[in-house]
PDB file of N, CA and C in Angstrom:
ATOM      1  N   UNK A   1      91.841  86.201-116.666  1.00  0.00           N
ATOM      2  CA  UNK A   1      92.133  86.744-117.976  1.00  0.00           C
ATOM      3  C   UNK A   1      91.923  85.662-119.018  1.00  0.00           C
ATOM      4  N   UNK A   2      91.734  86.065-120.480  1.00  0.00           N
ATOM      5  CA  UNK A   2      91.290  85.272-121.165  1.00  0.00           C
ATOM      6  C   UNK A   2      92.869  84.583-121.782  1.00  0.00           C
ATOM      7  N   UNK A   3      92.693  83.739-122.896  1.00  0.00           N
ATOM      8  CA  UNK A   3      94.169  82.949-122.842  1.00  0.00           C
ATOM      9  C   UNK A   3      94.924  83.814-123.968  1.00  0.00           C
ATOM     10  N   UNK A   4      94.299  84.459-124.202  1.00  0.00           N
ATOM     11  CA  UNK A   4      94.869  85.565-125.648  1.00  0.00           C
ATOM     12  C   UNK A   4      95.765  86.148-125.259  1.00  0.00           C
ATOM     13  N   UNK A   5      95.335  87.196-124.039  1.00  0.00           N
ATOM     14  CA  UNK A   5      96.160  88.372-123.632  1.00  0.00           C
ATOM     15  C   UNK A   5      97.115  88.076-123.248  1.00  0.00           C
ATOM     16  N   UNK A   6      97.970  88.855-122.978  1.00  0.00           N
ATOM     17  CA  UNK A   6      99.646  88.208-122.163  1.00  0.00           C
ATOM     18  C   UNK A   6      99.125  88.598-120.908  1.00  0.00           C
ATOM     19  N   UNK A   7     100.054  87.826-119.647  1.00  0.00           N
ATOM     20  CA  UNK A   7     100.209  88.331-118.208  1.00  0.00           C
ATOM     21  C   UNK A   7     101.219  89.769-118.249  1.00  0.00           C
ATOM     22  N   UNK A   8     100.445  90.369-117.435  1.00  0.00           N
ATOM     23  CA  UNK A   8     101.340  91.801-116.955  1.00  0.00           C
ATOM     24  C   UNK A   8     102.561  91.087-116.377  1.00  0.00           C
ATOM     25  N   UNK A   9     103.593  92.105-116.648  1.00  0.00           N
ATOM     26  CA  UNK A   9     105.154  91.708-116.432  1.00  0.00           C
ATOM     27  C   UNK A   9     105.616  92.947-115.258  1.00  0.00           C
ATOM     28  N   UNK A  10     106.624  92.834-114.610  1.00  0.00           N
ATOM     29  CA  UNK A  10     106.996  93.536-113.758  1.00  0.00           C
ATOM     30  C   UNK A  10     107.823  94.779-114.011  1.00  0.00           C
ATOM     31  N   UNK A  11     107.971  94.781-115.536  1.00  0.00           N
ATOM     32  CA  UNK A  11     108.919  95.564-116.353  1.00  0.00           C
ATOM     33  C   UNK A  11     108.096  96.973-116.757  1.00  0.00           C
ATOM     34  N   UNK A  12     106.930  96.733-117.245  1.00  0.00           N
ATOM     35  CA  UNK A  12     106.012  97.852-116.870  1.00  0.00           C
ATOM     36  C   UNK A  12     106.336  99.071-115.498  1.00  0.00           C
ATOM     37  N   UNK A  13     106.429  98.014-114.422  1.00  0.00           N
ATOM     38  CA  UNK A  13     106.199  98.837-113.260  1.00  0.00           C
ATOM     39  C   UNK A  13     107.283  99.378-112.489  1.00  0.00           C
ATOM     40  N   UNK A  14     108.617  98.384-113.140  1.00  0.00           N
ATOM     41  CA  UNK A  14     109.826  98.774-112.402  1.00  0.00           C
ATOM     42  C   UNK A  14     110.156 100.654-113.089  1.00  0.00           C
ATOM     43  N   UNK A  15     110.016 100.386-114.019  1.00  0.00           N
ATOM     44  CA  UNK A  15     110.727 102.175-114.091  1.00  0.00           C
ATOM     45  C   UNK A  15     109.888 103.379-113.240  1.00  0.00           C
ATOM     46  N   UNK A  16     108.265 103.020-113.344  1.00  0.00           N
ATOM     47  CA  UNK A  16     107.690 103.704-112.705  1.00  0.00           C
ATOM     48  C   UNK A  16     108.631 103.720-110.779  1.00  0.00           C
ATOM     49  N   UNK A  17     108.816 102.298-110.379  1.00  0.00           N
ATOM     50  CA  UNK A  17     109.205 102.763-109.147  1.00  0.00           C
ATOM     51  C   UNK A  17     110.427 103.066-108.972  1.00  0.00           C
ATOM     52  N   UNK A  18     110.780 102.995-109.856  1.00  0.00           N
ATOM     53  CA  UNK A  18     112.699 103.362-109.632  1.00  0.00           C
ATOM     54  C   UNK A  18     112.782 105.244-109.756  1.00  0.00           C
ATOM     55  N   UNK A  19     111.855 105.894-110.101  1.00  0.00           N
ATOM     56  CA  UNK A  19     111.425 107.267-110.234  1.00  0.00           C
ATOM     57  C   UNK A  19     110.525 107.879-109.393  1.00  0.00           C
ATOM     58  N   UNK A  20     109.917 106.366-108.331  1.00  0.00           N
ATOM     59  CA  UNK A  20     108.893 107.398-107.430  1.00  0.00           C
ATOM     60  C   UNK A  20     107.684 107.563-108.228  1.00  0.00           C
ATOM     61  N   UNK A  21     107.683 107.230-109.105  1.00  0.00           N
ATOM     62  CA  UNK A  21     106.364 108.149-109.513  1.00  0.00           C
ATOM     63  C   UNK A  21     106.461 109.177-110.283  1.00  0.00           C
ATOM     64  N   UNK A  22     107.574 110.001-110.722  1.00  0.00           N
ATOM     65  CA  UNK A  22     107.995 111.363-111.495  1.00  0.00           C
ATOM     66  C   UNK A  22     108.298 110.484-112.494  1.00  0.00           C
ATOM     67  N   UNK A  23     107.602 111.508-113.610  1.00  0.00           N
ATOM     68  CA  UNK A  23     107.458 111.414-114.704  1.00  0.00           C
ATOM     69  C   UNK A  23     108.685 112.562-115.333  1.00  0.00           C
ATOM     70  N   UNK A  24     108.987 113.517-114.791  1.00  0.00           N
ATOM     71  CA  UNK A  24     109.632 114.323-115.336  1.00  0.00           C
ATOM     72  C   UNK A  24     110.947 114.909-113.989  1.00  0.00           C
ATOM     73  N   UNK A  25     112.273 114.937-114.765  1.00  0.00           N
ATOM     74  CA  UNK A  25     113.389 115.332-114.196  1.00  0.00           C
ATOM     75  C   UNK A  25     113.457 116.793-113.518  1.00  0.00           C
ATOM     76  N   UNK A  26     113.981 116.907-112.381  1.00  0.00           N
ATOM     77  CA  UNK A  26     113.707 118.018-111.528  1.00  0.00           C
ATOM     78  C   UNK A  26     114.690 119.117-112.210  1.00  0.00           C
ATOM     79  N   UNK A  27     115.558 119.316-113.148  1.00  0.00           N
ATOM     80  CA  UNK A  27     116.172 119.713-114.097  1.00  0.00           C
ATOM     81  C   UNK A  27     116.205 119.604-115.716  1.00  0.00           C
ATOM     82  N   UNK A  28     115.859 120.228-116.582  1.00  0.00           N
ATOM     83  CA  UNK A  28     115.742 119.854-118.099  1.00  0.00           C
ATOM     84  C   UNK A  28     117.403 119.179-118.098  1.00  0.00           C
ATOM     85  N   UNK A  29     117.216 118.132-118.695  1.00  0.00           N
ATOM     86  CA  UNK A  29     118.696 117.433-119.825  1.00  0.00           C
ATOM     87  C   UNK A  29     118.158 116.986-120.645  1.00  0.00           C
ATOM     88  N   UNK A  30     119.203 117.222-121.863  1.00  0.00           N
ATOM     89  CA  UNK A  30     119.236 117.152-123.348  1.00  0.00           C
ATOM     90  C   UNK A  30     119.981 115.606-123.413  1.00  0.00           C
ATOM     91  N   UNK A  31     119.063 115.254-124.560  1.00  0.00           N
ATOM     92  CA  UNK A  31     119.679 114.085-124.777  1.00  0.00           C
ATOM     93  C   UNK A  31     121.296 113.561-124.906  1.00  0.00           C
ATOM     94  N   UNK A  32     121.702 115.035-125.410  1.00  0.00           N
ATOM     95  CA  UNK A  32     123.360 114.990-125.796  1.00  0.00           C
ATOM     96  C   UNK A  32     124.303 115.124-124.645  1.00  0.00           C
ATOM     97  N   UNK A  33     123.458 115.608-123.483  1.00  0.00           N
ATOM     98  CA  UNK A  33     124.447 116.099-122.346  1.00  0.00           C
ATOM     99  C   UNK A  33     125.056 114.987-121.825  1.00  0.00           C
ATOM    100  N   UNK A  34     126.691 115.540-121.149  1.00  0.00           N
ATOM    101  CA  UNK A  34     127.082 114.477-121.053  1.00  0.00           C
ATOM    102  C   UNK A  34     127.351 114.275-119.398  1.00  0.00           C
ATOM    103  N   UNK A  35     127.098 113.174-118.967  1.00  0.00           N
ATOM    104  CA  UNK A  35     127.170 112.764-117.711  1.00  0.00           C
ATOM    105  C   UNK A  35     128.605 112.027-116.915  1.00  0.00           C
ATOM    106  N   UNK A  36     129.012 112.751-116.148  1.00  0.00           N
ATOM    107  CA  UNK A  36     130.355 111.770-115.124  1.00  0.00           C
ATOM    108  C   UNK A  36     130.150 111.427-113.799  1.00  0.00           C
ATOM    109  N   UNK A  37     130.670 110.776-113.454  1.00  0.00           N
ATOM    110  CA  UNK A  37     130.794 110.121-111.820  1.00  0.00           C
ATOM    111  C   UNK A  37     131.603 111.067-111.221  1.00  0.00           C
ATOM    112  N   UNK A  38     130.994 111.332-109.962  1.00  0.00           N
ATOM    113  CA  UNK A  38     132.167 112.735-109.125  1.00  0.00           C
ATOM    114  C   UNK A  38     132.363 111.629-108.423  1.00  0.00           C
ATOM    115  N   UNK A  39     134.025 111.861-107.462  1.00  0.00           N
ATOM    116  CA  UNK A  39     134.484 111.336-106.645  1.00  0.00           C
ATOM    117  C   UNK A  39     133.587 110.893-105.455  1.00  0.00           C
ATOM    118  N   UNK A  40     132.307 111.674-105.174  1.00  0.00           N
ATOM    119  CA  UNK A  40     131.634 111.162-103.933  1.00  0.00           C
ATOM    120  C   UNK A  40     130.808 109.968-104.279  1.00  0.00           C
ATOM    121  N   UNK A  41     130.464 110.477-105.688  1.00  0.00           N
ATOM    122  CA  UNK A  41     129.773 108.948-106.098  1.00  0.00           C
ATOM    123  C   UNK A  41     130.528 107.604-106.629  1.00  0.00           C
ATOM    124  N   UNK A  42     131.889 107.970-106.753  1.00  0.00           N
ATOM    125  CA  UNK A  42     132.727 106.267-106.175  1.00  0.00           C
ATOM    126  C   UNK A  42     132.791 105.960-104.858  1.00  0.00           C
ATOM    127  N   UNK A  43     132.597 106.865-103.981  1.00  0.00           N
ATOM    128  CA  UNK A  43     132.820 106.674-102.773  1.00  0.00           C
ATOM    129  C   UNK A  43     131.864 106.314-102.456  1.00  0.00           C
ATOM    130  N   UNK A  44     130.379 106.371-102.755  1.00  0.00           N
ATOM    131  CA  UNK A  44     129.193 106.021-102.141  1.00  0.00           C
ATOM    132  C   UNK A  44     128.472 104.662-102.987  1.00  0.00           C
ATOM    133  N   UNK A  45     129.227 104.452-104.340  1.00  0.00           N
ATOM    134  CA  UNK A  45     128.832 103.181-105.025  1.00  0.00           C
ATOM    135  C   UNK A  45     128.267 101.914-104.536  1.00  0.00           C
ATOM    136  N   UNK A  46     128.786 101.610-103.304  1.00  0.00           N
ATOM    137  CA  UNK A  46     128.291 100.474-102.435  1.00  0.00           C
ATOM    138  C   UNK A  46     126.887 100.036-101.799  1.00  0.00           C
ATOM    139  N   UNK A  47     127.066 101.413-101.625  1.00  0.00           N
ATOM    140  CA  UNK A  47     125.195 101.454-100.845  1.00  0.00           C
ATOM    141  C   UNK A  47     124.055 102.466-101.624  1.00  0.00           C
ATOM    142  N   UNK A  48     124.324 102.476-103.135  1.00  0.00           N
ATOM    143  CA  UNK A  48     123.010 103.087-103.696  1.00  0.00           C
ATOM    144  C   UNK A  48     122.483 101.721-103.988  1.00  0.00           C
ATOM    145  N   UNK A  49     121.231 102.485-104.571  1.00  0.00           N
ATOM    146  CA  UNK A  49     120.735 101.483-105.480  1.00  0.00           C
ATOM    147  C   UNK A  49     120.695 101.168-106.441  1.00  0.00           C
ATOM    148  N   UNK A  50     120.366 100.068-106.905  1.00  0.00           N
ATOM    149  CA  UNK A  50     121.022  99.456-108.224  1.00  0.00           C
ATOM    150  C   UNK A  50     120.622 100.449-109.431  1.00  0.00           C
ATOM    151  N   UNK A  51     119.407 101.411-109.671  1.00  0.00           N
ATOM    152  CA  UNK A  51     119.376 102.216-110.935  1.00  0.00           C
ATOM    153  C   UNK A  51     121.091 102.842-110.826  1.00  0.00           C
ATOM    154  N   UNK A  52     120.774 103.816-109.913  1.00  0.00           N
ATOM    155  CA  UNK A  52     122.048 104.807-109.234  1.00  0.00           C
ATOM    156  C   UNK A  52     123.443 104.182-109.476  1.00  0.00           C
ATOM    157  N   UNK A  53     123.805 102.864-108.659  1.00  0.00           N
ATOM    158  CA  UNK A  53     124.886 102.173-108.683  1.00  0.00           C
ATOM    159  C   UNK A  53     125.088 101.910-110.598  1.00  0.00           C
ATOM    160  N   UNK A  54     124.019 101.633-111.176  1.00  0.00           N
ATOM    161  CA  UNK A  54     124.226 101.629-112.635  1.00  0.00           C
ATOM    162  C   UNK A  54     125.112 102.535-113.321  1.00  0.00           C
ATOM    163  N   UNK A  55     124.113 103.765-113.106  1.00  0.00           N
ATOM    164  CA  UNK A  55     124.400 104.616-113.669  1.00  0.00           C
ATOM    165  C   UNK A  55     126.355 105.528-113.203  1.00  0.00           C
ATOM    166  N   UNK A  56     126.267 105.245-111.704  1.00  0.00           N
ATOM    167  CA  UNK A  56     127.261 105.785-111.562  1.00  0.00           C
ATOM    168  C   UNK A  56     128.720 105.268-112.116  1.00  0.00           C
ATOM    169  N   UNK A  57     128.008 103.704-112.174  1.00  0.00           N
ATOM    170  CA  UNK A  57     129.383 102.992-112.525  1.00  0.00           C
ATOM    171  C   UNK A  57     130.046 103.112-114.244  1.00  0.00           C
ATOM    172  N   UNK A  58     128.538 103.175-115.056  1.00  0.00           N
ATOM    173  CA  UNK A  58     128.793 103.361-116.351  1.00  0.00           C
ATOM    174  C   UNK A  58     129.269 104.519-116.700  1.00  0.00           C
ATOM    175  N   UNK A  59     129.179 105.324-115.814  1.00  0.00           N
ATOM    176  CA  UNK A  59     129.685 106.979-116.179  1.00  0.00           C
ATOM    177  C   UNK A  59     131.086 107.476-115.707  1.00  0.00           C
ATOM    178  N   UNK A  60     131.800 106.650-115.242  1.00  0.00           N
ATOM    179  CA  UNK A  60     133.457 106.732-115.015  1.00  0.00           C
ATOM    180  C   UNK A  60     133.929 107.747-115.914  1.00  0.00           C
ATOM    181  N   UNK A  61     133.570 106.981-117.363  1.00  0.00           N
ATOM    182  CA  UNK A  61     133.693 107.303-118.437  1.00  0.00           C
ATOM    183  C   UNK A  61     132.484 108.437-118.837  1.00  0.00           C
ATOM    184  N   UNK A  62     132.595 109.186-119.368  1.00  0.00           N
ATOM    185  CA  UNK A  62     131.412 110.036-119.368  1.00  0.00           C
ATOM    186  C   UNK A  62     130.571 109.751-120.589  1.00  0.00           C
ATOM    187  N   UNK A  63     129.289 109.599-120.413  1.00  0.00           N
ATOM    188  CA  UNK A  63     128.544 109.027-121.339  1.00  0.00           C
ATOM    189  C   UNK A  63     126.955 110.056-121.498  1.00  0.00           C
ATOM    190  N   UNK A  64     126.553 109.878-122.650  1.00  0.00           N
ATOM    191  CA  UNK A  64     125.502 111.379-122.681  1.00  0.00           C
ATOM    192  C   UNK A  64     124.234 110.071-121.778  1.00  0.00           C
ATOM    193  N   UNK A  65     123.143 111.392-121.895  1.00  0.00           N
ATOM    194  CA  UNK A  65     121.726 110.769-121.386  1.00  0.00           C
ATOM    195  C   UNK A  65     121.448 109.767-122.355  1.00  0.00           C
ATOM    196  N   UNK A  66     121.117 109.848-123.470  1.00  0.00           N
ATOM    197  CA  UNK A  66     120.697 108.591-124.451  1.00  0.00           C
ATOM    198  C   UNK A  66     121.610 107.683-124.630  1.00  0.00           C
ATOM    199  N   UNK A  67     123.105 107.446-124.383  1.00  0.00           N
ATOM    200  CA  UNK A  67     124.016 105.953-123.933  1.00  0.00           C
ATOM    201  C   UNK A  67     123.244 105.358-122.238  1.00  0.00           C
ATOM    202  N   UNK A  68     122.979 106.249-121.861  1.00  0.00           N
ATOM    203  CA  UNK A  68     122.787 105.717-120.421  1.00  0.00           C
ATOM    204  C   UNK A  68     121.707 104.768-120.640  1.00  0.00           C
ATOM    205  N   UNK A  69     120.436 105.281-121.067  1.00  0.00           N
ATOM    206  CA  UNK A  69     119.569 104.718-121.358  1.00  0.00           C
ATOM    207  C   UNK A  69     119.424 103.633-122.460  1.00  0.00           C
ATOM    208  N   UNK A  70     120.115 103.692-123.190  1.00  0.00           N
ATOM    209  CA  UNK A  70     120.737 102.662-124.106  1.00  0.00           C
ATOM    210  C   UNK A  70     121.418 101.471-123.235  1.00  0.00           C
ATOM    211  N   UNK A  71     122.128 101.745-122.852  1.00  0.00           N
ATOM    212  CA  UNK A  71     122.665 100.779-121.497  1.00  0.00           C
ATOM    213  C   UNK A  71     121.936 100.005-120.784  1.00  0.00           C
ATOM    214  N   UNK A  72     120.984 100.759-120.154  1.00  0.00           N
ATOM    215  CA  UNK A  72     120.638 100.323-119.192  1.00  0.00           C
ATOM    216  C   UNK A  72     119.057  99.906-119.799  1.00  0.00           C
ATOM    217  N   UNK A  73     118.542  99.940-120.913  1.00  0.00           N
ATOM    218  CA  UNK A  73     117.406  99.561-121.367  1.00  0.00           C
ATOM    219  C   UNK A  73     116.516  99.896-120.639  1.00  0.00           C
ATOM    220  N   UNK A  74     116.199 101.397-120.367  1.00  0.00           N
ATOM    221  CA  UNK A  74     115.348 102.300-119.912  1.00  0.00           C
ATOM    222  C   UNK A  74     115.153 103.216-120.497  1.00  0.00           C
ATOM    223  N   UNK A  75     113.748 103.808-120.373  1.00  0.00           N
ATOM    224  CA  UNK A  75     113.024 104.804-121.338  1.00  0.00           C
ATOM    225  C   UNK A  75     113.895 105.963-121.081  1.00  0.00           C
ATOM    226  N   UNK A  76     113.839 106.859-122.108  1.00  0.00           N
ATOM    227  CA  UNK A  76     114.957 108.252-121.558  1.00  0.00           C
ATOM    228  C   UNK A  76     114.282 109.189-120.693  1.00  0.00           C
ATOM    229  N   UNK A  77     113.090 109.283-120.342  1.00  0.00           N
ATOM    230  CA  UNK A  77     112.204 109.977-119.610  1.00  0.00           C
ATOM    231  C   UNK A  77     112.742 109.061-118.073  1.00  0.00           C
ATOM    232  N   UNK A  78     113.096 107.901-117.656  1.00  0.00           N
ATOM    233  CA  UNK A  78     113.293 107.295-116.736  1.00  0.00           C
ATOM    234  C   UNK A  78     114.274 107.756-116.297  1.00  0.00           C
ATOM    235  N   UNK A  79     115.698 107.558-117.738  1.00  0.00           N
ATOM    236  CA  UNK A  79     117.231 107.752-117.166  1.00  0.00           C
ATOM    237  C   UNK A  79     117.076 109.476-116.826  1.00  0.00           C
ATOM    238  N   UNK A  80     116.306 110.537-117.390  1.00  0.00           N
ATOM    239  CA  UNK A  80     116.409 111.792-117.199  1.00  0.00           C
ATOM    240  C   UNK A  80     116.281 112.105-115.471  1.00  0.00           C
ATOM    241  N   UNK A  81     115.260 111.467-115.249  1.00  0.00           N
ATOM    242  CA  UNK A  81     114.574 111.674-113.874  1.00  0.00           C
ATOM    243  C   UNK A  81     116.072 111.255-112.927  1.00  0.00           C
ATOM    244  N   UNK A  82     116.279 109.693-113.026  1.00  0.00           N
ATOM    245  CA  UNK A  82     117.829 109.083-112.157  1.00  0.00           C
ATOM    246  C   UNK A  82     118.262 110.206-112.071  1.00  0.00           C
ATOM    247  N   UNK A  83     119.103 110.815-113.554  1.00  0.00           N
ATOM    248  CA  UNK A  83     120.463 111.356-113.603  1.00  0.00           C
ATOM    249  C   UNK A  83     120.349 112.826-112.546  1.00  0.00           C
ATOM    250  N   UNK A  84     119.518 113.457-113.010  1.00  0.00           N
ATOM    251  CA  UNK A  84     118.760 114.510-112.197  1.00  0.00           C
ATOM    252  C   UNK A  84     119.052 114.315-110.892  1.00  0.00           C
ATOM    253  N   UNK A  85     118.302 113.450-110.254  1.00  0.00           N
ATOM    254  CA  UNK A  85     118.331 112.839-108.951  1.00  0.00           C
ATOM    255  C   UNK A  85     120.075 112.292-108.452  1.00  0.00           C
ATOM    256  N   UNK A  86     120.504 111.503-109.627  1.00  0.00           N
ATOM    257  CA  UNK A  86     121.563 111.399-109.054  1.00  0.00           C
ATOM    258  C   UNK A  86     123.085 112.924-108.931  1.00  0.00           C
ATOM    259  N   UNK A  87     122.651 113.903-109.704  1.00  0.00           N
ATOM    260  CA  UNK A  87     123.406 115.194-109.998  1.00  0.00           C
ATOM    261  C   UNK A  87     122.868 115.733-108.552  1.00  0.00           C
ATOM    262  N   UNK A  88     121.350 115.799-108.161  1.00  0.00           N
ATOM    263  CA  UNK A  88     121.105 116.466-106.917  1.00  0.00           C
ATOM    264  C   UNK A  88     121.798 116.140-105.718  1.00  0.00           C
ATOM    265  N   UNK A  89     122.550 114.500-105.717  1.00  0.00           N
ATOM    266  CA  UNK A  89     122.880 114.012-104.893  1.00  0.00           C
ATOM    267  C   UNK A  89     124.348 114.175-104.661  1.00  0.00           C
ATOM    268  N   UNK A  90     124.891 115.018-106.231  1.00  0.00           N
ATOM    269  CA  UNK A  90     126.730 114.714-106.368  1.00  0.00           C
ATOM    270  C   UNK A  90     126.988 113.918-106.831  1.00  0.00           C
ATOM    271  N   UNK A  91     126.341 112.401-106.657  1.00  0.00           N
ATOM    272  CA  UNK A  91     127.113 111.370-107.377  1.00  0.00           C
ATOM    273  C   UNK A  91     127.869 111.723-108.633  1.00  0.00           C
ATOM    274  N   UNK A  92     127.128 112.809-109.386  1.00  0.00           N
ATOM    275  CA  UNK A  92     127.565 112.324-110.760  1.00  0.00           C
ATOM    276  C   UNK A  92     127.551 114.497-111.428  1.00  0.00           C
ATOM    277  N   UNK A  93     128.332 114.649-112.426  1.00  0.00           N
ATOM    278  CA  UNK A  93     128.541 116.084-112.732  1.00  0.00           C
ATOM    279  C   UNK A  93     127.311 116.016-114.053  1.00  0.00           C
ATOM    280  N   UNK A  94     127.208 116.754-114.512  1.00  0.00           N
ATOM    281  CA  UNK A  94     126.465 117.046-115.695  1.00  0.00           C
ATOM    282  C   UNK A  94     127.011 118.278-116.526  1.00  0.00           C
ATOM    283  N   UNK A  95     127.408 118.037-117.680  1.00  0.00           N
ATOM    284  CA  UNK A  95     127.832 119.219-118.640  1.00  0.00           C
ATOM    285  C   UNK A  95     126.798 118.930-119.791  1.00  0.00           C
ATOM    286  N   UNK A  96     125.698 120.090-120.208  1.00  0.00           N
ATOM    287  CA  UNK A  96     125.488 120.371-121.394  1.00  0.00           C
ATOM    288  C   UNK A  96     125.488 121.533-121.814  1.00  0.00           C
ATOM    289  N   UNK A  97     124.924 121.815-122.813  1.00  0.00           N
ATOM    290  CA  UNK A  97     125.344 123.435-123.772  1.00  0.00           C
ATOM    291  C   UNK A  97     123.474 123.555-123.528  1.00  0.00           C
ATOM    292  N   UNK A  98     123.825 124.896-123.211  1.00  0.00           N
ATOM    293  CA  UNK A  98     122.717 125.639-122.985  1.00  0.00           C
ATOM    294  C   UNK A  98     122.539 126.927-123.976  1.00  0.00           C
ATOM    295  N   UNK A  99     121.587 127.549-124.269  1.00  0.00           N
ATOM    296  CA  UNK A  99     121.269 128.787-124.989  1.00  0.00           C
ATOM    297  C   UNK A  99     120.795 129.614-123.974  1.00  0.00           C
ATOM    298  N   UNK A 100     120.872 130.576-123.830  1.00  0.00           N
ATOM    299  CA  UNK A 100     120.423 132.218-123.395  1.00  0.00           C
ATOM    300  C   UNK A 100     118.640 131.926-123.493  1.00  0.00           C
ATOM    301  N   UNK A 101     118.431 131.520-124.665  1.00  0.00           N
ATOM    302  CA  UNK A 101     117.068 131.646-124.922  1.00  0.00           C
ATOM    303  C   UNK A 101     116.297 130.034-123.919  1.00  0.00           C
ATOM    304  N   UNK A 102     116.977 128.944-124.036  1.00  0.00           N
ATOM    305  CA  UNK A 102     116.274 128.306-123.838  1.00  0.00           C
ATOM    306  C   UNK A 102     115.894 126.760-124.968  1.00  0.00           C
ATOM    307  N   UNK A 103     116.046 127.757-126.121  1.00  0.00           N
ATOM    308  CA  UNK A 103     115.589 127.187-127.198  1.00  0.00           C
ATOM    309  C   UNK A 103     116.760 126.317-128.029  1.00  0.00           C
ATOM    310  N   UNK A 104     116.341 125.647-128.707  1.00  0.00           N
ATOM    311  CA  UNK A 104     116.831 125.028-129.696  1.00  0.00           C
ATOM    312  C   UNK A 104     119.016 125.821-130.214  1.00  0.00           C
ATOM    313  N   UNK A 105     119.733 124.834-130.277  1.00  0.00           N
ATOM    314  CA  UNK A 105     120.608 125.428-130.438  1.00  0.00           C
ATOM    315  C   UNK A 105     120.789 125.381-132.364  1.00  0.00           C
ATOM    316  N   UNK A 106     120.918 126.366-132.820  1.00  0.00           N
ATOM    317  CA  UNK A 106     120.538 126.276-134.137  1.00  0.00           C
ATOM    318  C   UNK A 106     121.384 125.980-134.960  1.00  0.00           C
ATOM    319  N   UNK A 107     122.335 126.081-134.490  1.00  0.00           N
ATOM    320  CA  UNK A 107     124.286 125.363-135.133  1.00  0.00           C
ATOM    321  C   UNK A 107     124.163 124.132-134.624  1.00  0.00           C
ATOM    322  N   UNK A 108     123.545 123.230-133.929  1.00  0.00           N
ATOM    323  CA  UNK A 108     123.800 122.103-133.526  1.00  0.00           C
ATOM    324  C   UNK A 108     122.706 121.617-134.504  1.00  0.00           C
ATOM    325  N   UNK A 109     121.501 121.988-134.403  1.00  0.00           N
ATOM    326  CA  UNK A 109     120.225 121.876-135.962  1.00  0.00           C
ATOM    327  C   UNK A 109     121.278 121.576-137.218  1.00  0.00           C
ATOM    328  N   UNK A 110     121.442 122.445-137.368  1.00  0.00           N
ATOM    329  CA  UNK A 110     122.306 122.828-138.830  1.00  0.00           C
ATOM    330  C   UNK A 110     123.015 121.654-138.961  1.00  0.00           C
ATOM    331  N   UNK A 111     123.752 121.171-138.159  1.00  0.00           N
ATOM    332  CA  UNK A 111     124.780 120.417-138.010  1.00  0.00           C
ATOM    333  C   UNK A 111     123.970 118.862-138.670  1.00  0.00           C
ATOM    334  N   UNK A 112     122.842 118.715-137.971  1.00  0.00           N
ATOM    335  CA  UNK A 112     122.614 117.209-137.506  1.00  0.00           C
ATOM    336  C   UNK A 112     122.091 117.078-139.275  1.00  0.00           C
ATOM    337  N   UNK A 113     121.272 118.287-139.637  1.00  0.00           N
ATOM    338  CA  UNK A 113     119.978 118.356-140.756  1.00  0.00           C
ATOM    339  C   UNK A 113     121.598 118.432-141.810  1.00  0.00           C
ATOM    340  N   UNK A 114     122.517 118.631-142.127  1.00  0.00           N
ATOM    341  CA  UNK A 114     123.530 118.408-143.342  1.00  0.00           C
ATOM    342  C   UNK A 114     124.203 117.338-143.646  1.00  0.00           C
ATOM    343  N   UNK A 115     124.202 116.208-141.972  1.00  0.00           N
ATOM    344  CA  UNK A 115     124.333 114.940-141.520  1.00  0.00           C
ATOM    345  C   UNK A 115     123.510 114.253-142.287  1.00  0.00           C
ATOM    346  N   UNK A 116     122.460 114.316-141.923  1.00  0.00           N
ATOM    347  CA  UNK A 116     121.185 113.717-142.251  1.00  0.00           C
ATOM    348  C   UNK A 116     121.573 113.276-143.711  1.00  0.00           C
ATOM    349  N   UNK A 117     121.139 114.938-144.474  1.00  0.00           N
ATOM    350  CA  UNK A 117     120.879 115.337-145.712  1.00  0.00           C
ATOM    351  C   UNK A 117     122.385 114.270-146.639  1.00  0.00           C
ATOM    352  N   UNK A 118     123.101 113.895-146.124  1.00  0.00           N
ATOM    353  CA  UNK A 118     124.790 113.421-146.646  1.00  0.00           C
ATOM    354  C   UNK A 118     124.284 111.817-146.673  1.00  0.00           C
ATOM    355  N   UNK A 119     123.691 111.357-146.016  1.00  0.00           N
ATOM    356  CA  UNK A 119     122.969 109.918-145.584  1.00  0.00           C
ATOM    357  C   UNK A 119     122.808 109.740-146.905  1.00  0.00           C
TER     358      UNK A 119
END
């Protein structure tokens, strides 16, 4: 390589393998949803792995998808995929608000855009 460019870093590649390769969570979560540790995942804290063990430990306390990733200085497309994975497993519960439709919750819109607008 020439002396300009930087050397590739390992930080690139770690989220890719901490996900396998999935790009996308085997369940939709919203950034706001909020995430807890179930009792099996204190019980199993010892022998995950360190994404997992992260996540389970920071979530005692229940913390949404975008603190996690805030935390843990991972893309939210990364922490989505974990949390997913770690909910499939029990470690951890997941509560968010869902619509009938799917779509956009439009009182929670309202909410953020009068927030905003008060700024």
């Amino acid at each position: 390589m020439n002396g300009d460019a930087p050397e590739p870093s390992g930080e690139l590649v770690r989220p890719y393998a901490a996900t396998r390769g999935r790009a996308r969570p085997s369940r939709l979560l919203a950034l706001e949803a909020m995430v807890t540790t179930t009792p099996q995942g204190l019980a199993r804290v010892s022998g995950l792995l360190l994404e997992q063990k992260s996540i389970v430990t920071l979530c005692v306390w229940p913390q949404s998808v975008i603190e996690i990733a805030a935390a843990l200085r991972l893309p939210v497309g990364v922490v989505r995929v974990l949390v997913a994975d770690a909910a499939a497993e029990r470690l951890v519960d997941i509560s968010q608000l869902s619509t009938p439709t799917g779509g956009p919750e439009l009182d929670l819109l309202d909410r953020v855009l009068t927030g905003l607008r008060r700024l």
